[in-house]
Protein backbone atom coordinates (compact mmCIF):
# COMPACT_ATOMS: atom_id res chain seq x y z
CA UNK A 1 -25.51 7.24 -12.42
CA UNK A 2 -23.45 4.61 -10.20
CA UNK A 3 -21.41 4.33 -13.36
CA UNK A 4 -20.72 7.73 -13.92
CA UNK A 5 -19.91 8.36 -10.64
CA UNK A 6 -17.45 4.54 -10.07
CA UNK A 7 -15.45 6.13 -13.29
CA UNK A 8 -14.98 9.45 -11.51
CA UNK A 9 -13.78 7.57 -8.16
CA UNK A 10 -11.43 5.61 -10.44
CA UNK A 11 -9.46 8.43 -11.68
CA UNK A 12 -9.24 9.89 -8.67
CA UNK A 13 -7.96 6.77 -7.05
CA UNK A 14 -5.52 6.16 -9.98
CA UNK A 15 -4.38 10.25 -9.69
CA UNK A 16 -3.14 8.98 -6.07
CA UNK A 17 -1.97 5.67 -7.14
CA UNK A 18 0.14 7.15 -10.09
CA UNK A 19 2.29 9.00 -7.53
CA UNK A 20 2.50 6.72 -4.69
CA UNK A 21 1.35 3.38 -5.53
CA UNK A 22 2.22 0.30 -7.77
CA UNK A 23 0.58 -1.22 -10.57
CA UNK A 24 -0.67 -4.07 -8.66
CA UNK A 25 -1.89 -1.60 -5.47
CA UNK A 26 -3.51 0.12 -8.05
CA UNK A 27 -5.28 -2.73 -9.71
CA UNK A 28 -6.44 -3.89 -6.29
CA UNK A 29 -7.68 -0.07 -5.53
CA UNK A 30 -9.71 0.03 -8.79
CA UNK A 31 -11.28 -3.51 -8.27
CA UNK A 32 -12.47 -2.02 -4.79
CA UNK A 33 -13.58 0.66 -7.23
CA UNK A 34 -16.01 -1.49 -8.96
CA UNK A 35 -17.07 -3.51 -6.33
CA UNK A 36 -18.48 -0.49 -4.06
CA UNK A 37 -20.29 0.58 -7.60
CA UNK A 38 -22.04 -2.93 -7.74
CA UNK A 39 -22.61 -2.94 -4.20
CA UNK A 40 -26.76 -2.50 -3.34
CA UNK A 41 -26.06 -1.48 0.34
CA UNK A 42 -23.68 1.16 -0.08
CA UNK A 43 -24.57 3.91 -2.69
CA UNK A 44 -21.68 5.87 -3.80
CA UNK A 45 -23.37 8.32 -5.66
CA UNK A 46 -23.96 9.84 -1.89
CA UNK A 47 -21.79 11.95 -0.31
CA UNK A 48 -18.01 13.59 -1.47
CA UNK A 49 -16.03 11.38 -4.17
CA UNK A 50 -13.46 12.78 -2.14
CA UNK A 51 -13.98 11.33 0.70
CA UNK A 52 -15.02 7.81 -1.41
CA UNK A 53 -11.67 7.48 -3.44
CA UNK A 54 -9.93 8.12 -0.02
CA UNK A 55 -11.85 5.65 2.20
CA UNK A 56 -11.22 3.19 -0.85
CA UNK A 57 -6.87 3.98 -0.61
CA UNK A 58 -7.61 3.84 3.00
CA UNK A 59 -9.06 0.08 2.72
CA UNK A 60 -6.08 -0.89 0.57
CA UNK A 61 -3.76 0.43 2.50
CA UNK A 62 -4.96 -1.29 5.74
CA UNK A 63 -5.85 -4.68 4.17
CA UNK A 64 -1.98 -4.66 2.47
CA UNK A 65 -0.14 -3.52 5.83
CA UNK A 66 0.83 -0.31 4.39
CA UNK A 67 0.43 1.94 7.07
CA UNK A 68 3.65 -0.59 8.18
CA UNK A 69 6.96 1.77 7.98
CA UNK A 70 8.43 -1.60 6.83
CA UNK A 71 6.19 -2.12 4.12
CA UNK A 72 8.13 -0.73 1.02
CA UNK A 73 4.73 1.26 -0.54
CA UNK A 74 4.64 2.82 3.05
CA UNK A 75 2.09 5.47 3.22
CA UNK A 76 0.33 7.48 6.29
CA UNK A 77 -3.20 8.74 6.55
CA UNK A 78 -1.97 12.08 6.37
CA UNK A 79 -0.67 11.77 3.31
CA UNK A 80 -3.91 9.83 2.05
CA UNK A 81 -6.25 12.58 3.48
CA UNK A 82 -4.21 15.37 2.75
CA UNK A 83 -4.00 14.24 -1.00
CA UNK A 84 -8.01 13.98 -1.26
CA UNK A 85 -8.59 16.73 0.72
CA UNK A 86 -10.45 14.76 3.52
CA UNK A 87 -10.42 14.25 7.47
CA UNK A 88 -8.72 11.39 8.90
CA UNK A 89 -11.68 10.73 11.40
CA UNK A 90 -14.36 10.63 7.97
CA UNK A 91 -12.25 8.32 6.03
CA UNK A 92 -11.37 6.26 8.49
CA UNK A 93 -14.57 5.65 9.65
CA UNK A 94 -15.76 5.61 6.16
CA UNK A 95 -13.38 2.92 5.25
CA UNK A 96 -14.52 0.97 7.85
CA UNK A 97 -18.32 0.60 6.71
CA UNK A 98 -16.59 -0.36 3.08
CA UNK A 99 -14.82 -3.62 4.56
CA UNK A 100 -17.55 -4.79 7.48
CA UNK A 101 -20.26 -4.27 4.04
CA UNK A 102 -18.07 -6.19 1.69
CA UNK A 103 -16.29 -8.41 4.32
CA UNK A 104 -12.76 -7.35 3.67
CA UNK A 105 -9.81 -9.18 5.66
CA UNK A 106 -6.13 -9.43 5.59
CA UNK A 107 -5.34 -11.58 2.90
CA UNK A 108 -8.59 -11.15 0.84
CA UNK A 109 -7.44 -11.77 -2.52
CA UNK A 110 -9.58 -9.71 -4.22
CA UNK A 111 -7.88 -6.54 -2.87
CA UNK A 112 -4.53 -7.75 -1.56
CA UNK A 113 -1.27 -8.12 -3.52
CA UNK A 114 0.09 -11.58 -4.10
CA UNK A 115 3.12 -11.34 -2.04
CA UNK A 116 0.71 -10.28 1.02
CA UNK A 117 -1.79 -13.49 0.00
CA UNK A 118 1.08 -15.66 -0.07
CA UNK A 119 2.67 -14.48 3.12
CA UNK A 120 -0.55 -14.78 5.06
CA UNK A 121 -1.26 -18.31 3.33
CA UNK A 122 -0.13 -21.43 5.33
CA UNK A 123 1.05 -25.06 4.43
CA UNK A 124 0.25 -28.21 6.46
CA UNK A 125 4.25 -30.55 6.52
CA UNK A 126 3.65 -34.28 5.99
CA UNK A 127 4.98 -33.84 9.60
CA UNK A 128 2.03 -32.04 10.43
CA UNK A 129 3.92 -28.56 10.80
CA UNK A 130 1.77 -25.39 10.28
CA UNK A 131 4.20 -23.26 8.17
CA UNK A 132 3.60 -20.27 6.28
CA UNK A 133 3.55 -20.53 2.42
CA UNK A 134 6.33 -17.86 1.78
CA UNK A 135 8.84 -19.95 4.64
CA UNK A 136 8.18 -23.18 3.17
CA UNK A 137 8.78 -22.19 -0.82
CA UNK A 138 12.03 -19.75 0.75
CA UNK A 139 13.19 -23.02 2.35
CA UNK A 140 12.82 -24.82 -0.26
CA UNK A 141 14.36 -22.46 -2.63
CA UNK A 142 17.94 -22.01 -0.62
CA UNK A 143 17.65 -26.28 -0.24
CA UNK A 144 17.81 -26.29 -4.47
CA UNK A 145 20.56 -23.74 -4.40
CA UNK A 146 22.65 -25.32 -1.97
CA UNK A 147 22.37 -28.76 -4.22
CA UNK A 148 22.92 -27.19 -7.81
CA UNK A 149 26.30 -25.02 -5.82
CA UNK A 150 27.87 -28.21 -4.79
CA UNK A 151 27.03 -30.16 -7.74
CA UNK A 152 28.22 -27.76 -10.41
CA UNK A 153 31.50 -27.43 -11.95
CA UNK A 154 33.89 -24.82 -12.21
CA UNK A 155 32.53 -22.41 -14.88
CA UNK A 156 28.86 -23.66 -13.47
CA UNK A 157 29.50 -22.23 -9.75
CA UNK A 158 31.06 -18.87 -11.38
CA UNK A 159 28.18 -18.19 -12.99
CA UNK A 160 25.74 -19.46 -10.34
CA UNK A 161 27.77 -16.92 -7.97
CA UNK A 162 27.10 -14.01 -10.54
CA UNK A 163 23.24 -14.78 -10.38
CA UNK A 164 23.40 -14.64 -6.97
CA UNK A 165 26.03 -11.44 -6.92
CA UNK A 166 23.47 -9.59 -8.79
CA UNK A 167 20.58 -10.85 -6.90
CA UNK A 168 22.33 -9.62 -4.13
CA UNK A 169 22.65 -6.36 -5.92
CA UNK A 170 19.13 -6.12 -6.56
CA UNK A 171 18.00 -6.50 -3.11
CA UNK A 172 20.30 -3.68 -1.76
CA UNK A 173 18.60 -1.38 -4.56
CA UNK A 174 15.37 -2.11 -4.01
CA UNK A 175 16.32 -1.18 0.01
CA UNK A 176 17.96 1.76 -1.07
CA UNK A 177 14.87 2.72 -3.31
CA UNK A 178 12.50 2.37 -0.59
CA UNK A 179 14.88 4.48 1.97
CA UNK A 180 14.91 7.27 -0.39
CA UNK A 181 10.68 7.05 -0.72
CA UNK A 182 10.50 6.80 2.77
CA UNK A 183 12.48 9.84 3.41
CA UNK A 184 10.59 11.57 0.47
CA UNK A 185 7.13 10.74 2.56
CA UNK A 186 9.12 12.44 5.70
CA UNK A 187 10.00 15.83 3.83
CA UNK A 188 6.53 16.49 2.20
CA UNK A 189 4.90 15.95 5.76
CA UNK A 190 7.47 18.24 7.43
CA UNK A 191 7.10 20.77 4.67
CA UNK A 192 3.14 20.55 4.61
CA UNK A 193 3.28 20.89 8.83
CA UNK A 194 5.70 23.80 8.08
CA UNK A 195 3.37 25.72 5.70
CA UNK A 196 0.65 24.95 8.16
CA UNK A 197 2.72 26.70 11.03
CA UNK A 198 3.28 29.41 8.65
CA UNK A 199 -0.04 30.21 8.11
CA UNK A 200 -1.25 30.29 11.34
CA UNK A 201 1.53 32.44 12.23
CA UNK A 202 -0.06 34.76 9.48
CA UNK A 203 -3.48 34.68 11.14
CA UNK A 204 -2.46 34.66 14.43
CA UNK A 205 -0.76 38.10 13.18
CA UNK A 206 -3.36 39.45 11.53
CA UNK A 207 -5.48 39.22 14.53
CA UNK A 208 -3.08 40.86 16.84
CA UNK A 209 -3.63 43.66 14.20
CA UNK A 210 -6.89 43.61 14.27
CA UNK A 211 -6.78 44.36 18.05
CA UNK A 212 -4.42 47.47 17.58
């Protein structure tokens, strides 16, 4: 039965993460998947698949600072909810017996995307600095670049300024590409609040007839 019902929470978590998540979110969604189905404490064959595949996006999208408008996968709880069909107040609170059961942090590695493991992972200097990973490897990155630019020739540094041309290039479209998602979030929650207004409007209406 747990297995019947973990493959129904699956596709309803990868429905969600088709449409607004990536492949590694998504991977880190379904492992979450199979852990709760394993799980002895929590039995998800109780209660709304719903509201399970919705606590589960909610998890992932704490434990990978998504609910961060900076985070390029940015995502609300409205959306999250309003995609399952859930309330915010059950899926929060839902989410949060998920992570205190199977002691989910920032940075767990199980359910967190590389770049957010490696930006919350930290490197001891020979000085005896604490640095984060990400700094230190950046650092050390730009220190190799520098060293190959003034050591190269001509043709060398013309194509070395391409890579980074195009790198450059790359960045600015990746921006661009989360701008555009970010204002595509905006619009469905301002058309959704819209139709909501709508329809109250209608009742409210209907009512007033009622009264006549």
């Amino acid at each position: 039965m747990n297995e019947k019902r973990t493959k129904e929470i699956i596709e309803l978590v990868r429905s969600f993460g088709t449409r607004y998540l990536n492949e590694e979110l998504i991977a880190c969604s379904i492992r979450l998947c199979i852990a709760l189905g394993q799980n002895r404490k929590l039995t998800i064959t109780r209660g709304k698949k719903e509201i399970w595949a919705a606590s589960i996006v909610y998890v992932i999208a704490r434990a990978n600072f998504l609910f961060d408008k900076e985070n390029e996968n940015f995502l609300t709880a409205d959306v999250i909810c309003d995609f399952f069909g859930t309330n915010k107040t059950t899926t929060a609170n839902k989410a949060t017996v998920i992570e205190k059961t199977l002691n989910i942090s920032f940075a767990d590695k199980k359910f967190c995307t590389n770049e957010i493991v490696d930006s919350l992972s930290f490197v001891v200097t020979k000085g005896g600095f604490l640095l984060p990973k990400k700094v230190v490897e950046s650092k050390v990155d730009a220190l190799v670049d520098e060293v190959v630019y003034e050591m190269a020739d001509e043709e060398e540094a013309r194509e070395i300024e391409q890579f980074m041309a195009e790198k450059k290039k790359q960045e600015e479209a990746a921006a661009q590409a989360k701008k555009e998602r970010r204002a595509e979030i905006n619009r469905e929650i301002a058309e959704k609040k819209r139709k909501k207004k709508e329809e109250e409007q209608v009742k409210k209406h209907d009512r007033q007839l009622k009264l006549w």
